[in-house]
Protein backbone atom coordinates (compact mmCIF):
# COMPACT_ATOMS: atom_id res chain seq x y z
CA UNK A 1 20.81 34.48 -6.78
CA UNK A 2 21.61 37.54 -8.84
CA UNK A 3 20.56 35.73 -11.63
CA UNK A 4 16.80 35.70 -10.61
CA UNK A 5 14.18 37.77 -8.90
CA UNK A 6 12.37 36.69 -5.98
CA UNK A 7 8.80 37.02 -6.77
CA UNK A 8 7.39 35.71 -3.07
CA UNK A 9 7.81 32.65 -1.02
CA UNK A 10 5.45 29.85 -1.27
CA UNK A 11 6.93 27.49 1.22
CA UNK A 12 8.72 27.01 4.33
CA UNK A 13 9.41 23.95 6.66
CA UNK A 14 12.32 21.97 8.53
CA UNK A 15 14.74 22.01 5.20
CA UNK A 16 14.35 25.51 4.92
CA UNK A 17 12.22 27.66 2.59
CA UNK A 18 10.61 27.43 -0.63
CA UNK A 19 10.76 30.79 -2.97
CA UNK A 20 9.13 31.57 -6.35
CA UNK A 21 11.47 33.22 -8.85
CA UNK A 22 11.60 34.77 -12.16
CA UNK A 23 14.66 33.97 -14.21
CA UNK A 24 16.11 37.22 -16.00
CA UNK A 25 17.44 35.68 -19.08
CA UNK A 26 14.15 33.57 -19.49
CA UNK A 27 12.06 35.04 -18.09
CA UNK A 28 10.24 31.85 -17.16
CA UNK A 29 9.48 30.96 -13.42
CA UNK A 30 10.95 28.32 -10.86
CA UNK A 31 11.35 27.38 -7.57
CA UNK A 32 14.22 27.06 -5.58
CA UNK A 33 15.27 25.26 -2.27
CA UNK A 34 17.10 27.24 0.04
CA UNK A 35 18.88 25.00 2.79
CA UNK A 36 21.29 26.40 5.61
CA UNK A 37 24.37 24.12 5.55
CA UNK A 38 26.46 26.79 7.66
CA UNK A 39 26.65 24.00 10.40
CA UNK A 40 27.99 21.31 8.37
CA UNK A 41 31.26 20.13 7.98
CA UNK A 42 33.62 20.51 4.99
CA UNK A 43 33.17 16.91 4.09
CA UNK A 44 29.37 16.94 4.83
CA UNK A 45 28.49 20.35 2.24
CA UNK A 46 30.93 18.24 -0.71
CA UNK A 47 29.05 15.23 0.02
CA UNK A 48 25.56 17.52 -0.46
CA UNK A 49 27.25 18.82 -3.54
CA UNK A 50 27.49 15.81 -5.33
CA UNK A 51 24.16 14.28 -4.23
CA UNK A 52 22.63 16.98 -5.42
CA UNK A 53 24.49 16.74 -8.90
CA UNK A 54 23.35 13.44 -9.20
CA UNK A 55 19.37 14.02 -8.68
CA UNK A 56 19.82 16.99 -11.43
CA UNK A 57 20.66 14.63 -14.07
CA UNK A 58 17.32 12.68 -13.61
CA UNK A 59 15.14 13.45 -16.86
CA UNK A 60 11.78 11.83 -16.48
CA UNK A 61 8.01 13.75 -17.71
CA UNK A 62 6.70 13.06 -14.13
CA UNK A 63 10.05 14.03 -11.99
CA UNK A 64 10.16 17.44 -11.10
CA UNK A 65 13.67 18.86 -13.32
CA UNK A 66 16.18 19.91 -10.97
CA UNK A 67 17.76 23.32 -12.96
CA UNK A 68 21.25 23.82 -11.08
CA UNK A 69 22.21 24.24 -7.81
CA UNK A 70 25.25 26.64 -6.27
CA UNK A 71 25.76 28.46 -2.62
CA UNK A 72 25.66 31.58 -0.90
CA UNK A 73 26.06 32.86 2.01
CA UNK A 74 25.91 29.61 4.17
CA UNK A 75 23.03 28.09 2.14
CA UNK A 76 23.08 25.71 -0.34
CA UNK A 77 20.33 26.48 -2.91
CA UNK A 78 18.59 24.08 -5.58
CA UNK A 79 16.68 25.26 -8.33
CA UNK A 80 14.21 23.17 -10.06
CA UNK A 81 11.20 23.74 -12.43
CA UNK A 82 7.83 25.54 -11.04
CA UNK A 83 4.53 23.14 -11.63
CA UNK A 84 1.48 25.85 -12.13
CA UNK A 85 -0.77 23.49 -10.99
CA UNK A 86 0.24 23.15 -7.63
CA UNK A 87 0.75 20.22 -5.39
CA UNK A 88 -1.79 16.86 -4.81
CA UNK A 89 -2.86 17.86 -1.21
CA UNK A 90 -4.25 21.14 -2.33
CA UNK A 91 -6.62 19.55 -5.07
CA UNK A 92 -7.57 17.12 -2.87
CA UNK A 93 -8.82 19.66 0.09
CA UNK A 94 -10.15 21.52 -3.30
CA UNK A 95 -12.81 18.70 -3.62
CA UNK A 96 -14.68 19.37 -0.35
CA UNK A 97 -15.79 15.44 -0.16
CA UNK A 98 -16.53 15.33 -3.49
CA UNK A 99 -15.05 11.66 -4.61
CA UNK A 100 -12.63 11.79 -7.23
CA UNK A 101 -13.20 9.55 -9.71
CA UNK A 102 -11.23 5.90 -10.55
CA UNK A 103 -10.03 6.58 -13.89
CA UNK A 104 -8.44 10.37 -12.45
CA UNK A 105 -6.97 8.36 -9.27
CA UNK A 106 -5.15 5.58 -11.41
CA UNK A 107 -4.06 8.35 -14.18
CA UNK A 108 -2.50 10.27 -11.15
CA UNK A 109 -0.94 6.71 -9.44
CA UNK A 110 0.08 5.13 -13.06
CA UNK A 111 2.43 8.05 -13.15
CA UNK A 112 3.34 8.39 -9.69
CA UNK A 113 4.65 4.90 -9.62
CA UNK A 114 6.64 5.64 -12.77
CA UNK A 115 8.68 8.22 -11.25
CA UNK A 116 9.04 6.51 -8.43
CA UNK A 117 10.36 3.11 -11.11
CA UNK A 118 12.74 5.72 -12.52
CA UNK A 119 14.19 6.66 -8.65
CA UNK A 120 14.32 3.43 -7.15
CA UNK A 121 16.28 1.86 -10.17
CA UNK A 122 18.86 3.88 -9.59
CA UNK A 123 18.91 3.47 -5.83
CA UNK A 124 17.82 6.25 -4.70
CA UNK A 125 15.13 6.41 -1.98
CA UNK A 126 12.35 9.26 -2.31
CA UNK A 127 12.36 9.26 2.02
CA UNK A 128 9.50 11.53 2.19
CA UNK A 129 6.35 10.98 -0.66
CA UNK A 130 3.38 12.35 0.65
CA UNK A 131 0.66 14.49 -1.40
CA UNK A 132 2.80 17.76 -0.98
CA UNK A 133 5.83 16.60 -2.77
CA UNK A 134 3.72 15.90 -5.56
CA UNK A 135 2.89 18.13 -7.91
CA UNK A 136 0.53 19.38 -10.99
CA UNK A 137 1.67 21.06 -14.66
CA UNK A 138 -0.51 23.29 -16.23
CA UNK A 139 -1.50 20.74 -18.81
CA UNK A 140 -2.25 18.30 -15.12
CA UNK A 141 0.74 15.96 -15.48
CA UNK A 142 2.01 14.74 -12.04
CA UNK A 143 5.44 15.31 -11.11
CA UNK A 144 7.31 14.00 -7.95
CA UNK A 145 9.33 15.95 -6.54
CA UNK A 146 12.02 17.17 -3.96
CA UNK A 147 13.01 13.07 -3.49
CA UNK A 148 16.76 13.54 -1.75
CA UNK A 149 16.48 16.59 -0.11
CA UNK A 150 16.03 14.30 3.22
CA UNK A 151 18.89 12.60 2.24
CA UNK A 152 20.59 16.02 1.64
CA UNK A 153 18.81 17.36 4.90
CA UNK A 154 20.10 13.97 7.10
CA UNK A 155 23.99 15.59 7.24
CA UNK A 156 22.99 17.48 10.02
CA UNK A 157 22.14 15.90 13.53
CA UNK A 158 19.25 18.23 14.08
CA UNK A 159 17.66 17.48 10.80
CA UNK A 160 17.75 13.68 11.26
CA UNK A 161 15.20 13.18 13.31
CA UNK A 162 12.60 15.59 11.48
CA UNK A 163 13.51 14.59 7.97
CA UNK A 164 12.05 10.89 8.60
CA UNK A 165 8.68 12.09 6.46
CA UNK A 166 5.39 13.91 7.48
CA UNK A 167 4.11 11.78 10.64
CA UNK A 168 0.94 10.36 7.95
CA UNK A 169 2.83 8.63 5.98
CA UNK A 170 5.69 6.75 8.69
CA UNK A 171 5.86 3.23 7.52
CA UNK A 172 5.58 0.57 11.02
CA UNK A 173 9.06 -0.17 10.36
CA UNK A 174 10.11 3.38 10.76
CA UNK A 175 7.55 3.60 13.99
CA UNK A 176 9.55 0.82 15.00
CA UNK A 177 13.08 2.39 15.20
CA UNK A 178 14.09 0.04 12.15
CA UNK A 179 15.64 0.94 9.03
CA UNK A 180 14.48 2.49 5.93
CA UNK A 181 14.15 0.97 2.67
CA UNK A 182 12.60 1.14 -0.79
CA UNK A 183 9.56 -0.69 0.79
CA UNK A 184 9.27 2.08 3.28
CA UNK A 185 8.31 4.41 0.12
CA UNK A 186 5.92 1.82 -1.32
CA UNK A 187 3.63 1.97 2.36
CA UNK A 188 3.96 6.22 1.98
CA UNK A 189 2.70 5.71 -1.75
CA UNK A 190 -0.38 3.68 -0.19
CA UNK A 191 -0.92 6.70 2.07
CA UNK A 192 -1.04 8.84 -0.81
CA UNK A 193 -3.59 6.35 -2.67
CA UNK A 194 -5.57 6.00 0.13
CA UNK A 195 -5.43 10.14 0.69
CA UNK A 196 -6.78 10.02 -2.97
CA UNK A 197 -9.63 7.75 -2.71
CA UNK A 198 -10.99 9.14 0.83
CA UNK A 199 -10.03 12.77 0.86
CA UNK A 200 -8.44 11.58 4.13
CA UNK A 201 -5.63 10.23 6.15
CA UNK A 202 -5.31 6.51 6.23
CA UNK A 203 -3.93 6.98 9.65
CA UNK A 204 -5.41 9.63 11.72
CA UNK A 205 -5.03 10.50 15.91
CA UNK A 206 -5.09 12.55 18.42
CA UNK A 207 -1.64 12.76 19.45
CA UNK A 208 2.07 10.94 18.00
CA UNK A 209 1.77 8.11 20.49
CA UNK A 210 -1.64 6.74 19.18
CA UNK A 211 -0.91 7.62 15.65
CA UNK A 212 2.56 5.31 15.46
CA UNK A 213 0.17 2.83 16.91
CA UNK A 214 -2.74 2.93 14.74
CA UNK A 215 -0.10 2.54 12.15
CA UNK A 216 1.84 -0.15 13.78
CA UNK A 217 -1.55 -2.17 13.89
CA UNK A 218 -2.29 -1.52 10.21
CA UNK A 219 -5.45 -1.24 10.79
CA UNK A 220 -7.66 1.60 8.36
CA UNK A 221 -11.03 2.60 7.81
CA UNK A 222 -11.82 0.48 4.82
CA UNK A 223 -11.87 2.49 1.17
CA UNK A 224 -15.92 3.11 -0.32
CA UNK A 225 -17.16 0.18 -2.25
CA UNK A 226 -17.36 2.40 -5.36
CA UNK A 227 -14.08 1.73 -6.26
CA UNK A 228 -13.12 -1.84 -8.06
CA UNK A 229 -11.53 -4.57 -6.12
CA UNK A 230 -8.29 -4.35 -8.43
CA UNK A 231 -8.15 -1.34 -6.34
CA UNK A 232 -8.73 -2.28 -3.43
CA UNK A 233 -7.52 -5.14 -3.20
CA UNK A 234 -3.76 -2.87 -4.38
CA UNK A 235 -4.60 -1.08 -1.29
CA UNK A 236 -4.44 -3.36 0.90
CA UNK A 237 -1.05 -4.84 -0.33
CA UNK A 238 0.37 -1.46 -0.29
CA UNK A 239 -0.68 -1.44 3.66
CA UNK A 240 0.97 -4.82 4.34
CA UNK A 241 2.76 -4.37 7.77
CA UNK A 242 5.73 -6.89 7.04
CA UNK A 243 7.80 -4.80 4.28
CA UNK A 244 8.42 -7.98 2.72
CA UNK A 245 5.06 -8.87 2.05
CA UNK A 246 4.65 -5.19 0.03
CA UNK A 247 5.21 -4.82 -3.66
CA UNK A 248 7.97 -3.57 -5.40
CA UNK A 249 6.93 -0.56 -8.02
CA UNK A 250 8.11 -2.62 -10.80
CA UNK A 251 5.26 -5.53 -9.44
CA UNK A 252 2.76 -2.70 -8.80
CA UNK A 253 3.12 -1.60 -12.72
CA UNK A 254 3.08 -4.86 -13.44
CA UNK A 255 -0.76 -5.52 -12.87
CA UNK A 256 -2.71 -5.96 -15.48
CA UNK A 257 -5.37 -2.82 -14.73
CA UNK A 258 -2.33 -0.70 -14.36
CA UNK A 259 -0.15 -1.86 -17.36
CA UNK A 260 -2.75 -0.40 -19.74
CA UNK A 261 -2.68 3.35 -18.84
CA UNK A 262 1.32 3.10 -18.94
CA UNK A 263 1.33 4.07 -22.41
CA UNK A 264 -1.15 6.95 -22.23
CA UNK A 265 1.93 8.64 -20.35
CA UNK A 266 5.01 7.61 -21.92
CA UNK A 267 6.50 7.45 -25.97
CA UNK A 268 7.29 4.00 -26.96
CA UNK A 269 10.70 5.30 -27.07
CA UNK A 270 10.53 5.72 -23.16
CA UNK A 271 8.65 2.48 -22.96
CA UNK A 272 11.27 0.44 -24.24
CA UNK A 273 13.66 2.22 -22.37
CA UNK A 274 11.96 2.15 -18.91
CA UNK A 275 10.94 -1.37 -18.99
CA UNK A 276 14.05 -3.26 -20.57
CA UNK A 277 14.88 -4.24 -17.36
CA UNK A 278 18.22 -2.42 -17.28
CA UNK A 279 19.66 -1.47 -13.87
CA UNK A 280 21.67 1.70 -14.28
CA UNK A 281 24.65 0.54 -11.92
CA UNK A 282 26.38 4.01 -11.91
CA UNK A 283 25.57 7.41 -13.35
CA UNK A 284 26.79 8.76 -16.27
CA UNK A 285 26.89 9.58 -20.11
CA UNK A 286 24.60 6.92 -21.03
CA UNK A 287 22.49 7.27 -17.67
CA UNK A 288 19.75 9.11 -18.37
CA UNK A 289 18.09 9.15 -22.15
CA UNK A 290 18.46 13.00 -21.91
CA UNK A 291 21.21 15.11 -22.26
CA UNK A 292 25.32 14.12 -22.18
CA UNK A 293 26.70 15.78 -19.26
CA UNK A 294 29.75 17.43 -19.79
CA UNK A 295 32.76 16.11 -18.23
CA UNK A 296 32.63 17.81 -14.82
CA UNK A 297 29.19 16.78 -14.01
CA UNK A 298 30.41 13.25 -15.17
CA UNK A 299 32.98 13.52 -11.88
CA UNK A 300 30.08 15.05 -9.70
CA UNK A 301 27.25 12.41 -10.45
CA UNK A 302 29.61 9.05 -10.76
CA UNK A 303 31.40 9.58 -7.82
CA UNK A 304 28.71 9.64 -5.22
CA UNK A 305 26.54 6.36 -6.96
CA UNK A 306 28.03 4.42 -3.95
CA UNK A 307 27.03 7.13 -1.15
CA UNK A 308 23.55 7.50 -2.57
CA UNK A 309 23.03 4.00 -1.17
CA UNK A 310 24.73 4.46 1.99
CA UNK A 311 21.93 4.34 5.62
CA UNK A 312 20.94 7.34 6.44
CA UNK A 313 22.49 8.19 10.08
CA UNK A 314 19.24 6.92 11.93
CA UNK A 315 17.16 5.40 9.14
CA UNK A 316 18.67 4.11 5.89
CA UNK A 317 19.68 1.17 4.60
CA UNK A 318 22.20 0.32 1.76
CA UNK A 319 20.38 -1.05 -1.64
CA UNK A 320 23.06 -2.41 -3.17
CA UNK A 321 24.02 -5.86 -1.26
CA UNK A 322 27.51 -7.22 -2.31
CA UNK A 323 27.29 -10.40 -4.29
CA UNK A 324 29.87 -13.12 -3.21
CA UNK A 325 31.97 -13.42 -6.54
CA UNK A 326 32.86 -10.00 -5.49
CA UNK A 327 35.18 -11.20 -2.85
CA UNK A 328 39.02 -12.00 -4.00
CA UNK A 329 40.10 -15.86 -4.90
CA UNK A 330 43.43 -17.57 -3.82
CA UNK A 331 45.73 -17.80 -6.42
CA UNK A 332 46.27 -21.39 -6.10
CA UNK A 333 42.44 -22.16 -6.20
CA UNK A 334 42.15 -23.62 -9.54
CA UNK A 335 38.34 -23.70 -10.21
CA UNK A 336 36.31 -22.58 -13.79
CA UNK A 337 36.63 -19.29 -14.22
CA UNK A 338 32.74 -18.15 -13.78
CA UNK A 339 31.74 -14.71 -15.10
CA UNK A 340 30.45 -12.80 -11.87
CA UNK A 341 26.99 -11.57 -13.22
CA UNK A 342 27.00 -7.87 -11.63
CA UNK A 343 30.68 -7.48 -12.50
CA UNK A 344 30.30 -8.95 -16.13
CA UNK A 345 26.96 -9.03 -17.68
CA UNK A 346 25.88 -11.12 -20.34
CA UNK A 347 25.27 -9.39 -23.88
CA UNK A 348 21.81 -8.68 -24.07
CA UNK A 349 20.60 -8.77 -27.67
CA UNK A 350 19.22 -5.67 -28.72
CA UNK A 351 15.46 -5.49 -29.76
CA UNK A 352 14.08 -2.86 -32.32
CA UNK A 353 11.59 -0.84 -29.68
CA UNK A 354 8.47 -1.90 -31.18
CA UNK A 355 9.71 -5.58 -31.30
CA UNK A 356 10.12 -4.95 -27.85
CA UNK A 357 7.04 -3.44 -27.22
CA UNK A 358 4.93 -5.61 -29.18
CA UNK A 359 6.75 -8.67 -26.71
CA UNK A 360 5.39 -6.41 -23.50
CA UNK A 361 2.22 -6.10 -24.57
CA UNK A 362 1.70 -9.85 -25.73
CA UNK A 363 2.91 -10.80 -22.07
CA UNK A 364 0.38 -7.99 -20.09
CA UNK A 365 -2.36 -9.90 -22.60
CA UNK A 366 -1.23 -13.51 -20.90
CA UNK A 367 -1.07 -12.01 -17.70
CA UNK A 368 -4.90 -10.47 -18.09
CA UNK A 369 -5.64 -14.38 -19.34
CA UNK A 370 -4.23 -15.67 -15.83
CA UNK A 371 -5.63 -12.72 -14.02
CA UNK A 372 -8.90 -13.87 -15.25
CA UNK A 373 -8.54 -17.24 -14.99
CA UNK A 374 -7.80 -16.61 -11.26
CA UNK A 375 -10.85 -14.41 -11.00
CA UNK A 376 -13.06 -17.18 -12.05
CA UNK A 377 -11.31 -19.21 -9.55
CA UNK A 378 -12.01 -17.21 -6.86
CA UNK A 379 -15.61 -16.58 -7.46
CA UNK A 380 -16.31 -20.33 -8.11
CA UNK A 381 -14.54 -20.72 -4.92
CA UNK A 382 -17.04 -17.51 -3.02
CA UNK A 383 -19.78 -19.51 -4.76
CA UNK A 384 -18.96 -23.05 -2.97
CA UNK A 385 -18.67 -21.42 0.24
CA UNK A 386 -22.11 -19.60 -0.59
CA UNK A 387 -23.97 -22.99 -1.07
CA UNK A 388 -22.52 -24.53 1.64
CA UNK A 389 -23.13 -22.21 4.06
CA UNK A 390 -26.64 -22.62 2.69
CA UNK A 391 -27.02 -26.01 2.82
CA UNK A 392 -25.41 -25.77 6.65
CA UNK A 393 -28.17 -22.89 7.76
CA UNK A 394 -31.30 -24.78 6.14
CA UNK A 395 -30.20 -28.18 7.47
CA UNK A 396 -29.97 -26.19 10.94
CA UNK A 397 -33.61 -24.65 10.48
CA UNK A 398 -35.01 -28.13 9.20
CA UNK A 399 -33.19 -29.37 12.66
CA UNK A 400 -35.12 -27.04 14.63
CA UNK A 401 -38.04 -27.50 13.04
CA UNK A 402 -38.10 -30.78 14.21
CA UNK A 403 -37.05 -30.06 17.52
CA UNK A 404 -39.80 -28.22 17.99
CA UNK A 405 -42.31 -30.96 16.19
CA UNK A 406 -41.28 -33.04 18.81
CA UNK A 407 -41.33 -30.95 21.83
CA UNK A 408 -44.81 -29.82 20.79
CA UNK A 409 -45.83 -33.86 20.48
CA UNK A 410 -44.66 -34.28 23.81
CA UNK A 411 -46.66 -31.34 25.49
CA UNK A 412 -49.84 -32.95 23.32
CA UNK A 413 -49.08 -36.48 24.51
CA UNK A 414 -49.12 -34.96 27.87
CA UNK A 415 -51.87 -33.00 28.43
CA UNK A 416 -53.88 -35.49 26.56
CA UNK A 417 -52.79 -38.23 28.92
CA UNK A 418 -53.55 -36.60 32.00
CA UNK A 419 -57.51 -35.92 31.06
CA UNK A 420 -57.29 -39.65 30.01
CA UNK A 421 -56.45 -40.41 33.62
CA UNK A 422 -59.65 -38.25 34.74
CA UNK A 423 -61.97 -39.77 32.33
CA UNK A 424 -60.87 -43.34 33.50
CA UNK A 425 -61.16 -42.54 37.43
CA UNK A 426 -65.20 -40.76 36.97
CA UNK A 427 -65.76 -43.96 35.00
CA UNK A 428 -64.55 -46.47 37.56
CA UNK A 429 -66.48 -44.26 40.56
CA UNK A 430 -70.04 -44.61 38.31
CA UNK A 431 -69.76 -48.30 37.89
CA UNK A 432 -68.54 -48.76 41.85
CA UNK A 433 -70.95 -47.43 43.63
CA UNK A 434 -74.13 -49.50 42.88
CA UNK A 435 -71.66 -52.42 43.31
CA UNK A 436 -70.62 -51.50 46.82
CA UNK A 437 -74.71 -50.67 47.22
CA UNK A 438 -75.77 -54.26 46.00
CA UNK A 439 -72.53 -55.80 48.15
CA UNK A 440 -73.72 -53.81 51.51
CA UNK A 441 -77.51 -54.95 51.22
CA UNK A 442 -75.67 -58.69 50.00
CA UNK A 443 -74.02 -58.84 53.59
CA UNK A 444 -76.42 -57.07 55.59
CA UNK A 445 -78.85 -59.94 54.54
CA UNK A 446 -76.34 -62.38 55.26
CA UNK A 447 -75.37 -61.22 58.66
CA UNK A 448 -78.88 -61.26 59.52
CA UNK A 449 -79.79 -64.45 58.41
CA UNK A 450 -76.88 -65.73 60.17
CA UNK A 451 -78.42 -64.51 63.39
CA UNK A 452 -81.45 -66.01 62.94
CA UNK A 453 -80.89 -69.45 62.63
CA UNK A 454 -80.55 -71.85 65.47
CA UNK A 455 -77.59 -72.83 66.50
């Protein structure tokens, strides 16, 4: 530490603290981690060591560059570069509910999900993205940051359990006691997209027993309708509850509306070497596109490639799966010898960058085709439905109508026939009664006539 001044500390939490300082041969500012390892074991502070060797030699414009790191006094300290512009989660509560805007959002997730490319292809897992760990420049380029110091954190039983990510951003499987895995960090980057778009948690409660099931549900307020159904729709895939069913960050910068603003944020240089496709299987001289490492931190970062992937001691789960060609033959198996593709991989040809570049771009332009061709799809499919639920709610109302046609006849042919029935009885009661008149004087006469003759 005698080779900085402590200007003040800006941060302090389960790892330990944050602390602003002034470097005296630079003069220029940074930020370092300090972490109490005092408790851990021999083994446990050499495996830190070299963990932390290997996130230093990550060179990427929207990591956060880890400077060095050395010990003192029962703390392990990591220094790294200072972003002026603070972290995410401050300029969001900056807004006071004042929407940010689509463009700004997908700027600030187009380069989130390229540092996060750049970790996961090299099997690391971030373990704790949330809109504190990333941070602002002065000229406002993000920058992720402190990715591994959970991993770092997780050699010490009492930092296990608290170094499973803010509570926010737990992914179900997590909630669920099950392990951890790069799909775990794709749900915490929807949190943070979602956190950008509302100004608010996704997942939001009262207490840790509701919250873990609100998330376990899946179930969020839904994002305003201001915002595009590319996003959206992203949203919602980011939020999927099987991990399976969620993207990878390679897919996610794969769509079409996010391919575009890839370039506004990386040289064609880094273009062709970010999206070639090559898997860095160890690290080393050829690594990283900065720097050579000297020889010693050669030792430190190769060694530890294979513990980097290692489950963490409650949560983690190994990347790397081991193929079966790895395993050893009989020596009196005589099959083909087949190249094992991890152990011997075929020569790729090498393309001039803008060959290369000019090949990416003509396949995001197909994509876009399909992507449209789909869209048309799917509104020619909306517009079906539309008509036929049309057709269903007029032929119901034209049903009714007539339902009530001929329940009104019926009332009509009613009432009308019961009058009738009137009419007809006053009719018959005018014509009978000078016929029972003319038939009473008829046998009166006869009866007395009757009696008058002899017998």
């Amino acid at each position: 530490m005698e080779k900085y001044i402590k200007v003040q500390k800006i941060g302090e939490g389960s790892f330990g603290k944050a602390i602003l300082v002034k470097s005296k041969e630079n003069g220029k500012q940074y930020v370092i981690k300090e972490i109490s390892i005092s408790k851990m074991s021999n083994k446990e502070r050499e495996e830190s060591r070299r963990e932390v060797a290997v996130l230093a030699n990550m060179k990427h414009p929207n990591i956060v560059l880890y400077r060095e790191s050395f010990e003192e006094k029962g703390c392990l300290y990591i220094v790294m570069d200072y972003c002026e512009g603070g972290d995410l989660f401050k300029k969001i509560n900056a807004q006071k509910g004042i929407l940010f805007s689509e463009d700004q959002i997908m700027d600030w997730f187009v380069q989130i999900c390229l540092a996060l490319k750049h970790v996961h292809e090299r099997k690391i897992l971030h373990r704790d993205i949330k809109s504190q760990n990333i941070f602002l420049t002065k000229d406002g380029t993000i920058q992720l940051g402190d990715f591994g110091i959970a991993r770092v954190l997780n050699s010490t039983v009492e930092l296990a359990r608290t170094c499973i990510g803010t509570p926010y951003y737990l992914s179900p499987e997590i909630c669920q006691n099950k392990p951890y895995n790069n799909k775990s960090d794709i749900w915490a980057l929807g949190c943070v997209l979602y956190e950008m778009c509302t100004l608010k948690h996704a997942f939001e409660a009262g207490n840790m027993k509701n919250l873990v099931l609100k998330i376990i549900s899946g179930s969020f307020p839904p994002v305003s309708m201001h915002y595009s159904y590319d996003l959206r729709n992203l949203l919602s895939q980011l939020f999927k509850r099987n991990p399976r069913d969620r993207p990878s960050v390679n897919s996610i910068l794969e769509k079409n509306f996010i391919a575009k603003r890839v370039e506004k944020f990386l040289t064609p240089q880094l273009i062709a070497e970010e999206f070639s496709h090559k898997v860095f299987q160890k690290f080393g001289a050829h690594a990283a596109p900065g720097k050579r490492p000297a020889q010693g931190q050669i030792l430190a970062s190769a060694a530890p490639a294979q513990k980097i992937t290692k489950p963490a001691a409650k949560y983690g789960v190994p990347l790397i799966i081991k193929k079966s060609c790895d395993a050893p033959k009989r020596y009196y198996e005589k099959k083909p010898l087949v190249k094992c593709r991890q152990a011997y991989p075929t020569p790729v040809k090498k393309m001039h960058p803008g060959e290369e570049r000019r090949k990416m771009f003509e396949e995001a332009a197909k994509k876009k085709r399909l992507d449209l061709l789909e869209k048309e799809k799917r509104q020619r499919d909306q517009i079906s439905l539309l008509k036929a639920e049309q057709m269903r709610r007029l032929e119901k109302e034209r049903m009714e109508r007539i339902n009530r046609a001929r329940e009104q006849g019926w009332r009509n042919v009613l009432s009308s026939g019961g009058s009738g029935e009137v009419k007809v009885g006053s009719r018959i009661r005018n014509v009978a009664q000078p016929v029972l008149s003319l038939l009473v004087i008829f046998l009166g006469t006869f009866f007395f006539w009757k009696r008058q003759m002899p017998v």
